[in-house]
C-alpha atoms as a PDB file:
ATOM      1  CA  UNK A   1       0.000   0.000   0.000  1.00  0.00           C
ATOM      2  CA  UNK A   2       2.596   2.564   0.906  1.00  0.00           C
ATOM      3  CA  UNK A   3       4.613   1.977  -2.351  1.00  0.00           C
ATOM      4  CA  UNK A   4       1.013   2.381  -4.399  1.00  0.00           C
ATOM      5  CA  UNK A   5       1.054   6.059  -2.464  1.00  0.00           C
ATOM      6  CA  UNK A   6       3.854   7.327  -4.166  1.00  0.00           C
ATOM      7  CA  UNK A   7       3.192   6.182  -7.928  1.00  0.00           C
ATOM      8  CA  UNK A   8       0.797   8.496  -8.747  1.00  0.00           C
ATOM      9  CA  UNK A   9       3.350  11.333  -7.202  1.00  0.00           C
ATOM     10  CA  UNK A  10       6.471   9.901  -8.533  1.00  0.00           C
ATOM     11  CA  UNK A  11       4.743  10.498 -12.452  1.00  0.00           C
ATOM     12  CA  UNK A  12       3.708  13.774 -10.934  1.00  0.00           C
ATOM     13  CA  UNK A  13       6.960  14.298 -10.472  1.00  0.00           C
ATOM     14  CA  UNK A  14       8.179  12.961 -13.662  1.00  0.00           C
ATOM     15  CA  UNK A  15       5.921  15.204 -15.431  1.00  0.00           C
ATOM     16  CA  UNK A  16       7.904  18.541 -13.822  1.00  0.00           C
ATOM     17  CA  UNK A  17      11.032  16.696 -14.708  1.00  0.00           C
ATOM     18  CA  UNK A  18       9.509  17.180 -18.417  1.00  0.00           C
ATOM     19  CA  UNK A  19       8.627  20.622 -18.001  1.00  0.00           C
ATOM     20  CA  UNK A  20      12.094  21.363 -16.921  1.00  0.00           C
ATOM     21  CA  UNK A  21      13.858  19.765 -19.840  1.00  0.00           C
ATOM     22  CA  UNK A  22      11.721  21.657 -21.781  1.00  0.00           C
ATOM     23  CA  UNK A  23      12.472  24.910 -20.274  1.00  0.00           C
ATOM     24  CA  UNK A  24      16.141  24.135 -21.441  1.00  0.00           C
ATOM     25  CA  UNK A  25      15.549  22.905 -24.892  1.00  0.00           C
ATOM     26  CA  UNK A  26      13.308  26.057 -25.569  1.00  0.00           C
ATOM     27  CA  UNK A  27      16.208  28.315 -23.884  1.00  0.00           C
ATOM     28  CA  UNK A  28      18.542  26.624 -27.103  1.00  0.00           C
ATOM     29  CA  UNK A  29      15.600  27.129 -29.222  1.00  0.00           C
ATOM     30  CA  UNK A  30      15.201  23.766 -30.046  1.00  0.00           C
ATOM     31  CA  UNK A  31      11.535  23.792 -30.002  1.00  0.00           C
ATOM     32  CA  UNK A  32      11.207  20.350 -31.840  1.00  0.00           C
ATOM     33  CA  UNK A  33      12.791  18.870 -28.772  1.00  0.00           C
ATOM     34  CA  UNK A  34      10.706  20.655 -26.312  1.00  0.00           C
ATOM     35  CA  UNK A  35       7.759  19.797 -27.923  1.00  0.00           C
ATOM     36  CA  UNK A  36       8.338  16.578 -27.512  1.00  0.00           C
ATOM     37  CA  UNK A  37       9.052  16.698 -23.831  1.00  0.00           C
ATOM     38  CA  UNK A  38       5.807  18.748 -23.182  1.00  0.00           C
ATOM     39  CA  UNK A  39       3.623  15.819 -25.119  1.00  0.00           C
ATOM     40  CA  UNK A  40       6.028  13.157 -22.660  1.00  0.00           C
ATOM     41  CA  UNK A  41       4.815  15.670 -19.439  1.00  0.00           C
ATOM     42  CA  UNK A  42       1.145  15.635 -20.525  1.00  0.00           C
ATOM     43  CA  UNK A  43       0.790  12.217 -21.217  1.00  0.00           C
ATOM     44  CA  UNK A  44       2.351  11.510 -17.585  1.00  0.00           C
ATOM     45  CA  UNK A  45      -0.139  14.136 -16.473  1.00  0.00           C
ATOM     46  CA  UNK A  46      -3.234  11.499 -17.551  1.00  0.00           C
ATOM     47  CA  UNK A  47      -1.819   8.853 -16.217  1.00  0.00           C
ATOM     48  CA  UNK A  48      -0.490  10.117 -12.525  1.00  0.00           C
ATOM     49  CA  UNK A  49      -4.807  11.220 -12.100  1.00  0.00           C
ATOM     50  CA  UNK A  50      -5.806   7.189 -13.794  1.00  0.00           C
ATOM     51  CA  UNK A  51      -3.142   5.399 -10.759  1.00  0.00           C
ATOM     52  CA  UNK A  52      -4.453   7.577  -8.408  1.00  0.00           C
ATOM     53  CA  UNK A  53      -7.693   6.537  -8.880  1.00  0.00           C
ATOM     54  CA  UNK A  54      -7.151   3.206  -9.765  1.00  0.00           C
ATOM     55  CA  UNK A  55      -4.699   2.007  -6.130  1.00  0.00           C
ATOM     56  CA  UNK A  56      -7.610   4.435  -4.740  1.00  0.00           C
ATOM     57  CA  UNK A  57      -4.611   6.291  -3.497  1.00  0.00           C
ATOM     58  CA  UNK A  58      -6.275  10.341  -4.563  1.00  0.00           C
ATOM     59  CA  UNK A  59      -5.012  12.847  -1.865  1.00  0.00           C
ATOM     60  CA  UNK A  60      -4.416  16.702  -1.336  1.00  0.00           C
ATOM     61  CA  UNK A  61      -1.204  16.523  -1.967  1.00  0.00           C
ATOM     62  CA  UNK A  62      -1.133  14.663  -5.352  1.00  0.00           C
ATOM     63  CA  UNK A  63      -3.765  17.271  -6.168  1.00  0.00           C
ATOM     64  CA  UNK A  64      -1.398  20.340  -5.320  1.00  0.00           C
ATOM     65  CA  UNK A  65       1.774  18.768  -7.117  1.00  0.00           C
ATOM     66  CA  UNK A  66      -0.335  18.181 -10.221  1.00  0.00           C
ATOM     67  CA  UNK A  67      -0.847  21.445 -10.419  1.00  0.00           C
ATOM     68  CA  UNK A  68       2.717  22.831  -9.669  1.00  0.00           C
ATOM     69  CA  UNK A  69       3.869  20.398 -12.439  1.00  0.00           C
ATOM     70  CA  UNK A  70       1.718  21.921 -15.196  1.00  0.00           C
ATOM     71  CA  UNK A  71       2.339  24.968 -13.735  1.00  0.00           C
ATOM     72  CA  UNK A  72       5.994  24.439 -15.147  1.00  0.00           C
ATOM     73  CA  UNK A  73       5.182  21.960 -18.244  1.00  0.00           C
ATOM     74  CA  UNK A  74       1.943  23.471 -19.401  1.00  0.00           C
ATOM     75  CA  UNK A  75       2.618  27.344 -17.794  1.00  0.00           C
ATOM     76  CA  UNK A  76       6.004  28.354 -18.029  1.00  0.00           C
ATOM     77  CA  UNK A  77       6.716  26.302 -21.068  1.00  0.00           C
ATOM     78  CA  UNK A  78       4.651  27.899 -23.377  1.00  0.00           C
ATOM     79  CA  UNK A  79       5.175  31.219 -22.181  1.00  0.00           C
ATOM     80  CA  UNK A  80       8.872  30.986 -22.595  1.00  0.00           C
ATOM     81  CA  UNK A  81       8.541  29.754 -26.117  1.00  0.00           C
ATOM     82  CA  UNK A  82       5.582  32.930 -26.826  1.00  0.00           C
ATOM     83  CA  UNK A  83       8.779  34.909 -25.670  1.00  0.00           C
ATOM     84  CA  UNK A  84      10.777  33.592 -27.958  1.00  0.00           C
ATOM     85  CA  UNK A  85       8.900  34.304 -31.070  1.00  0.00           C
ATOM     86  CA  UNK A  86       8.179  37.750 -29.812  1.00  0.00           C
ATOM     87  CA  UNK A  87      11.975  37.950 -29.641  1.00  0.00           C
ATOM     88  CA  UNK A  88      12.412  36.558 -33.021  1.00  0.00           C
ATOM     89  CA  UNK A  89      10.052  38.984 -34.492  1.00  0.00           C
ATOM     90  CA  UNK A  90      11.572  42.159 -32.744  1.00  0.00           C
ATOM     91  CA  UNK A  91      12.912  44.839 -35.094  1.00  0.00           C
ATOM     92  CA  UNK A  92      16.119  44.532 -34.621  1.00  0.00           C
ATOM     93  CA  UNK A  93      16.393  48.883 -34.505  1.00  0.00           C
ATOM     94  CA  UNK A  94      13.854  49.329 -32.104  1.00  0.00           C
ATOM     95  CA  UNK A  95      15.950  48.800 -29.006  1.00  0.00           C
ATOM     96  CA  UNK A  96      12.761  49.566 -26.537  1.00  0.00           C
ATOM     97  CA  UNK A  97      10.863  46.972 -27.983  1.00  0.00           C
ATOM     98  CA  UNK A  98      13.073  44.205 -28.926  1.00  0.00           C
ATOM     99  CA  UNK A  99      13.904  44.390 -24.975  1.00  0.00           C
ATOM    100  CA  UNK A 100      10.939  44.797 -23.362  1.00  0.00           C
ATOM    101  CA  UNK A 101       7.981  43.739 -25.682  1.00  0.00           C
ATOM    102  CA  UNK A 102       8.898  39.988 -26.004  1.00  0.00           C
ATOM    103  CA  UNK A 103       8.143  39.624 -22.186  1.00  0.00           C
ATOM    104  CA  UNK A 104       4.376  40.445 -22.967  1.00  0.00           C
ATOM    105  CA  UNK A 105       4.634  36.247 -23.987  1.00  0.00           C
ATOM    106  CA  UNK A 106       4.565  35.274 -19.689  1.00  0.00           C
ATOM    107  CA  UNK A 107       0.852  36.771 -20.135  1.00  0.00           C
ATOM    108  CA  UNK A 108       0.207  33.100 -20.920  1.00  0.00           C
ATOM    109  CA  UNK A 109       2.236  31.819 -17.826  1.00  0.00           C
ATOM    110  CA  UNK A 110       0.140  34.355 -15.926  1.00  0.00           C
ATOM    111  CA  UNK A 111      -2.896  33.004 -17.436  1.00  0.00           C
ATOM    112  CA  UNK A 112      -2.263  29.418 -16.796  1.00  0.00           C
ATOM    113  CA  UNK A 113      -1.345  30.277 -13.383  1.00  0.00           C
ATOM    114  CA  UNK A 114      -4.416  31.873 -12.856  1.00  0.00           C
ATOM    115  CA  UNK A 115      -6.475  28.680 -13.928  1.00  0.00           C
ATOM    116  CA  UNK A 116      -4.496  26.190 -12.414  1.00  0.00           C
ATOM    117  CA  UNK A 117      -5.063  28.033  -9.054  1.00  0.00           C
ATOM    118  CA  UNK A 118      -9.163  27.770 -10.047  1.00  0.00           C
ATOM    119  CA  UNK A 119      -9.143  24.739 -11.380  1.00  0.00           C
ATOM    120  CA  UNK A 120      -8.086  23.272  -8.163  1.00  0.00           C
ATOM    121  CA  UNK A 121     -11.256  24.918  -6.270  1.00  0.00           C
ATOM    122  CA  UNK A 122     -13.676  24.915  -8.933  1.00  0.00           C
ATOM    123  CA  UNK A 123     -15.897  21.955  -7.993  1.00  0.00           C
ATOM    124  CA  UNK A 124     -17.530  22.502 -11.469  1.00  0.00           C
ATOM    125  CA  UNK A 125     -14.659  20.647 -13.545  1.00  0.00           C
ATOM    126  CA  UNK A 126     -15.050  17.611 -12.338  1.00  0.00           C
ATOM    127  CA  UNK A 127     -16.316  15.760 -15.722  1.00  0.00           C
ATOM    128  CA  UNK A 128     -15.950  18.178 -18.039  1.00  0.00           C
ATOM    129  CA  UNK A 129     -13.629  21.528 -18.462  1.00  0.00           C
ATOM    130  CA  UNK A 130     -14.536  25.280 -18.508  1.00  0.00           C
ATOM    131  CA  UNK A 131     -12.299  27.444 -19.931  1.00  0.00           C
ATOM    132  CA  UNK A 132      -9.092  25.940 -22.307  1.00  0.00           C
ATOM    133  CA  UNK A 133      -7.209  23.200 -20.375  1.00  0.00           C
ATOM    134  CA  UNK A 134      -3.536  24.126 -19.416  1.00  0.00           C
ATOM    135  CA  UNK A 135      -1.873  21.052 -21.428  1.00  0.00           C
ATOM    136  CA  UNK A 136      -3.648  22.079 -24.588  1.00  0.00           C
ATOM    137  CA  UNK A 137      -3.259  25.376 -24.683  1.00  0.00           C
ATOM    138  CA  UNK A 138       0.728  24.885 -24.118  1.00  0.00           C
ATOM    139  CA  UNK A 139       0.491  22.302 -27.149  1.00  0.00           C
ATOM    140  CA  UNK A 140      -1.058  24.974 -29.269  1.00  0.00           C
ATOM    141  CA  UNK A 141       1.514  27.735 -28.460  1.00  0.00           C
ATOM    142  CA  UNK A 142       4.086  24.717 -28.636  1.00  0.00           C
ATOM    143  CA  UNK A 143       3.024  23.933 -32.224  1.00  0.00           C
ATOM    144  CA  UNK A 144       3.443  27.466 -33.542  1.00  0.00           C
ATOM    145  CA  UNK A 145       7.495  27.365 -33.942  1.00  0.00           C
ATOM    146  CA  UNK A 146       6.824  24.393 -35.430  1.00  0.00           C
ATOM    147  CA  UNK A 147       4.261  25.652 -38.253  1.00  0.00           C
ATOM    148  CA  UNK A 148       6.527  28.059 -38.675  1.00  0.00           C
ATOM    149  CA  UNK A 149       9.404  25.901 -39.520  1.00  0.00           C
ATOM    150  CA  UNK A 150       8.338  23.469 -41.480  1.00  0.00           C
ATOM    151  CA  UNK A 151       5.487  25.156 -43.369  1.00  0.00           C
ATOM    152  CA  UNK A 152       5.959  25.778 -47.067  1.00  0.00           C
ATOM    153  CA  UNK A 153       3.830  28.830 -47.022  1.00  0.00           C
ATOM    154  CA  UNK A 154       5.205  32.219 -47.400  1.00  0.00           C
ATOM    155  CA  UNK A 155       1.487  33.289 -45.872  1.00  0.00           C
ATOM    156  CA  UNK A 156       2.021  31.473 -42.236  1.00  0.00           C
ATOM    157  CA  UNK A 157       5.066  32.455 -42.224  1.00  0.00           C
ATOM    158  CA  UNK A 158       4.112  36.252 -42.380  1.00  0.00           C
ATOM    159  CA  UNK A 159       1.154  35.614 -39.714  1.00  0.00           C
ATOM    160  CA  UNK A 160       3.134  33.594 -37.374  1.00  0.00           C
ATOM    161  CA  UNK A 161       6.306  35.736 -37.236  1.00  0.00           C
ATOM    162  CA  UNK A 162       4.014  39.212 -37.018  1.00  0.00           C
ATOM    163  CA  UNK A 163       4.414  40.357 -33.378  1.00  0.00           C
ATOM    164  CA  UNK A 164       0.923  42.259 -33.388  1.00  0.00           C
ATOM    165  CA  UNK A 165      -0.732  38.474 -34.512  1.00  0.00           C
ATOM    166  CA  UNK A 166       1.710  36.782 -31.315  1.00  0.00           C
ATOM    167  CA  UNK A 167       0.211  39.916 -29.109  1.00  0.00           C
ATOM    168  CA  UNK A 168      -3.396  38.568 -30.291  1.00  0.00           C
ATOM    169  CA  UNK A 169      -2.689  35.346 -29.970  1.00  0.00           C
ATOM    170  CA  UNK A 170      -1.410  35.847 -26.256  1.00  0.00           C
ATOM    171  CA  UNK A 171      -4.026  37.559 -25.170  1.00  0.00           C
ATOM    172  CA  UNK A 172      -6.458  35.383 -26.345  1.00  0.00           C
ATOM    173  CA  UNK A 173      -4.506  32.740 -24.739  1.00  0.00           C
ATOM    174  CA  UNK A 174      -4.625  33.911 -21.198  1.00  0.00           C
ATOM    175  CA  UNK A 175      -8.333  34.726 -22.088  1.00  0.00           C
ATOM    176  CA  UNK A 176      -9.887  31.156 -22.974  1.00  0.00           C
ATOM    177  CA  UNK A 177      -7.866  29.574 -20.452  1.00  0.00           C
ATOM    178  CA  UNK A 178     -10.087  31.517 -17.699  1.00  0.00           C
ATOM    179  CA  UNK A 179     -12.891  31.938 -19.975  1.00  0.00           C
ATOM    180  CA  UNK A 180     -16.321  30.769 -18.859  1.00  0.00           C
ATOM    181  CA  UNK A 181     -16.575  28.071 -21.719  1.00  0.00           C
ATOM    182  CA  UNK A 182     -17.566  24.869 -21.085  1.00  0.00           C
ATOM    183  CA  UNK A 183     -15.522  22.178 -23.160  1.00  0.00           C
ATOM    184  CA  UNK A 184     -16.493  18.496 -23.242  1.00  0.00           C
ATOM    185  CA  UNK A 185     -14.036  15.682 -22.086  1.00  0.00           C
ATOM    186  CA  UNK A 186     -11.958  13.594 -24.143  1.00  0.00           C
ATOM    187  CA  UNK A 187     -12.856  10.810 -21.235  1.00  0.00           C
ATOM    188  CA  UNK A 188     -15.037   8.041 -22.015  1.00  0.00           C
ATOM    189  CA  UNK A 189     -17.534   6.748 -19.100  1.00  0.00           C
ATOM    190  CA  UNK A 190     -19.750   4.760 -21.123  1.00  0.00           C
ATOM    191  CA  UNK A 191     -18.998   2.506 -24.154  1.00  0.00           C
ATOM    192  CA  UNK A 192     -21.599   3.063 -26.711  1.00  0.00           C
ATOM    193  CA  UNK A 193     -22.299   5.383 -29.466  1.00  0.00           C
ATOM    194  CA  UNK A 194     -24.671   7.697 -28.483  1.00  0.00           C
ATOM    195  CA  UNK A 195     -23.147   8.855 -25.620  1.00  0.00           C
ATOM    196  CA  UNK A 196     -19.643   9.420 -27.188  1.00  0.00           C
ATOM    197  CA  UNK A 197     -20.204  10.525 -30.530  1.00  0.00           C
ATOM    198  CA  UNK A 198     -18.581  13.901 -29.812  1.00  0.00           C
ATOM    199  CA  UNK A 199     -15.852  12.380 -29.209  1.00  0.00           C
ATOM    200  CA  UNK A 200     -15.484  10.224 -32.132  1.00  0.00           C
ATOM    201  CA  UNK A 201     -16.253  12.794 -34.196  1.00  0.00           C
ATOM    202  CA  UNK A 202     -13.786  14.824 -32.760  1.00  0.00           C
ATOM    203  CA  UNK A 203     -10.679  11.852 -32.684  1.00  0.00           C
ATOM    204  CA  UNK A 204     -11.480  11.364 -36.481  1.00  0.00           C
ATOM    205  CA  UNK A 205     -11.344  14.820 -37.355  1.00  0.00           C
ATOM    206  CA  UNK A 206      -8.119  14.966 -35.647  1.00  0.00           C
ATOM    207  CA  UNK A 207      -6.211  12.365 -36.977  1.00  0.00           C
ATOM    208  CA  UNK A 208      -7.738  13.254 -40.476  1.00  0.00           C
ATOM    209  CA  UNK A 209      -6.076  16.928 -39.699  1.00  0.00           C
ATOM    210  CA  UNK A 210      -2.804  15.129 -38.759  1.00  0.00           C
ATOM    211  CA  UNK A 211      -2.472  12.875 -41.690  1.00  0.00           C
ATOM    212  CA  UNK A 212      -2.742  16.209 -44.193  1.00  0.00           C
ATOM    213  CA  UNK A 213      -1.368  18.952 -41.819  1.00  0.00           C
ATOM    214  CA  UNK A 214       1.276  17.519 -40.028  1.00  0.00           C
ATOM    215  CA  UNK A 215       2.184  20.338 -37.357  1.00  0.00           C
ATOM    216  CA  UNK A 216      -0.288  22.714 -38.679  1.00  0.00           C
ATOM    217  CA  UNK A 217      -2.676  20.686 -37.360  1.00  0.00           C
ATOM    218  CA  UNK A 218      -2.103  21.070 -33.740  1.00  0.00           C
ATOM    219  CA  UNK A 219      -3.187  24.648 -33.152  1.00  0.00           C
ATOM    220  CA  UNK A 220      -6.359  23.605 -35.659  1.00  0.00           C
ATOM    221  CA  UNK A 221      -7.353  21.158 -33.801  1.00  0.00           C
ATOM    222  CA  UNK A 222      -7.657  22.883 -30.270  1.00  0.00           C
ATOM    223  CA  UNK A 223      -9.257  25.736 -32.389  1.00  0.00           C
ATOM    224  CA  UNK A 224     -11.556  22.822 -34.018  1.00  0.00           C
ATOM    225  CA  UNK A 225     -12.088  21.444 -30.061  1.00  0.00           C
ATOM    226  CA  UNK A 226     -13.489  24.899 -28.424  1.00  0.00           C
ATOM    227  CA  UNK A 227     -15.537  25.609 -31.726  1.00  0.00           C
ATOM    228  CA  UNK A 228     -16.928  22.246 -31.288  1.00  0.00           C
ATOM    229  CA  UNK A 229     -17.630  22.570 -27.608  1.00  0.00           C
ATOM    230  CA  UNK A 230     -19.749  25.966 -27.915  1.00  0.00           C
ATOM    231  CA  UNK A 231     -21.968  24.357 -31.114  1.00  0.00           C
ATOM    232  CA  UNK A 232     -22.824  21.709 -28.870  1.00  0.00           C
ATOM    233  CA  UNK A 233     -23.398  23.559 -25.732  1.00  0.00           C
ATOM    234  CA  UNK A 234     -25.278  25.884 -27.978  1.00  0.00           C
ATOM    235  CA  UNK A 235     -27.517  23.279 -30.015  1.00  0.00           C
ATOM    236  CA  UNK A 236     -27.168  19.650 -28.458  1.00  0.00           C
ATOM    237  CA  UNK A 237     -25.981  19.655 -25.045  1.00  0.00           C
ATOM    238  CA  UNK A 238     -29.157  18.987 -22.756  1.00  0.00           C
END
């Protein structure tokens, strides 16, 4: 029993180790790498919640350290790299801005604070989410280095390394993390149709974006999952 107590914490744990790495991968700007280690964190993230429950093992604690590990993997992370691209787009003359303006990025860090701190007392989000969850949110900002590399158009390119579009795009960040939207889960409680064809719908949408997108699918898809969400709170949701 006591060594069943400390699984669920140790992947906790593992999970900031992930953030970390990717704190120093980012700092080198390899954001390939850090992406990586920020998927690694937030599948360890699903699984430290599925042992606690399963060894029946749930406690204060392992509630507080999950969120001081996404604080770092799912917070600081993507906030770091939002910095980065700020700083990448700086004009280069414009000493003022180039220094201070790429710091505007840590409004996401502040953001995700924010909701991590609410999630953890909002009795609401038990089964479902309101407002963006952390770990996507950091996979969308994640992604955008990413688009930006390895997309073959001249347009995204243009958008993506625009620091008035980055300024947009971190505002509206910090904004549907904390925003009163309710999102369905990706969980599944009961195995038949009916009562998960969001979902499906969803997962086969997704991979569909993958398979033709590659990278530039990421950030659609989270756009694709709160769009979703508010038609069906909207028309279907009882």
């Amino acid at each position: 029993m006591t060594i069943k107590k400390h699984i669920p914490n140790l992947i906790t744990l593992l999970n900031l180790f992930c953030g970390c790495i990717a704190v120093v991968f980012v700092s080198q700007n390899n954001f390939l790498i850090a992406f990586y280690f920020v998927c690694l964190g937030i599948f360890l993230d699903f699984f430290d919640g599925f042992f606690a429950r399963l060894f029946k093992v749930s406690s204060p604690l392992g509630l507080q350290l999950d969120s001081l590990a996404d604080m770092v993997t799912s917070g600081v992370v993507p906030g770091y790299v939002m910095y980065s691209l700020f700083l990448k787009s700086a004009n280069p003359n414009d000493e003022i801005g180039s220094v201070f303006i790429p710091f505007l990025g840590f409004i996401i860090t502040l953001g995700s604070c924010y909701r991590l701190a609410n999630f953890n007392i909002d009795t609401r989000q038990t089964d479902s989410f309101i407002g963006l969850p952390t770990p996507a949110n950091a996979l969308f900002i994640l992604s955008l280095p990413l688009v930006i590399k390895y997309s073959d158009s001249l347009i995204v390119f243009g958008i993506l390394t625009n620091h008035w579009v980055l300024l947009a795009i971190t505002i509206c960040s910090a904004y549907i993390l904390n925003a009163e939207i309710p999102l369905f889960s990706l969980k599944v409680k009961k195995f038949n149709l009916n009562d998960n064809i969001l979902q499906i719908v969803f997962l086969l949408i997704s991979v569909v974006l993958v398979l033709l997108l590659n990278y530039l699918a990421i950030p659609l898809i989270i756009i694709f999952y709160v769009l979703l969400s508010v038609v069906n709170n909207k028309f279907f949701k009882k």
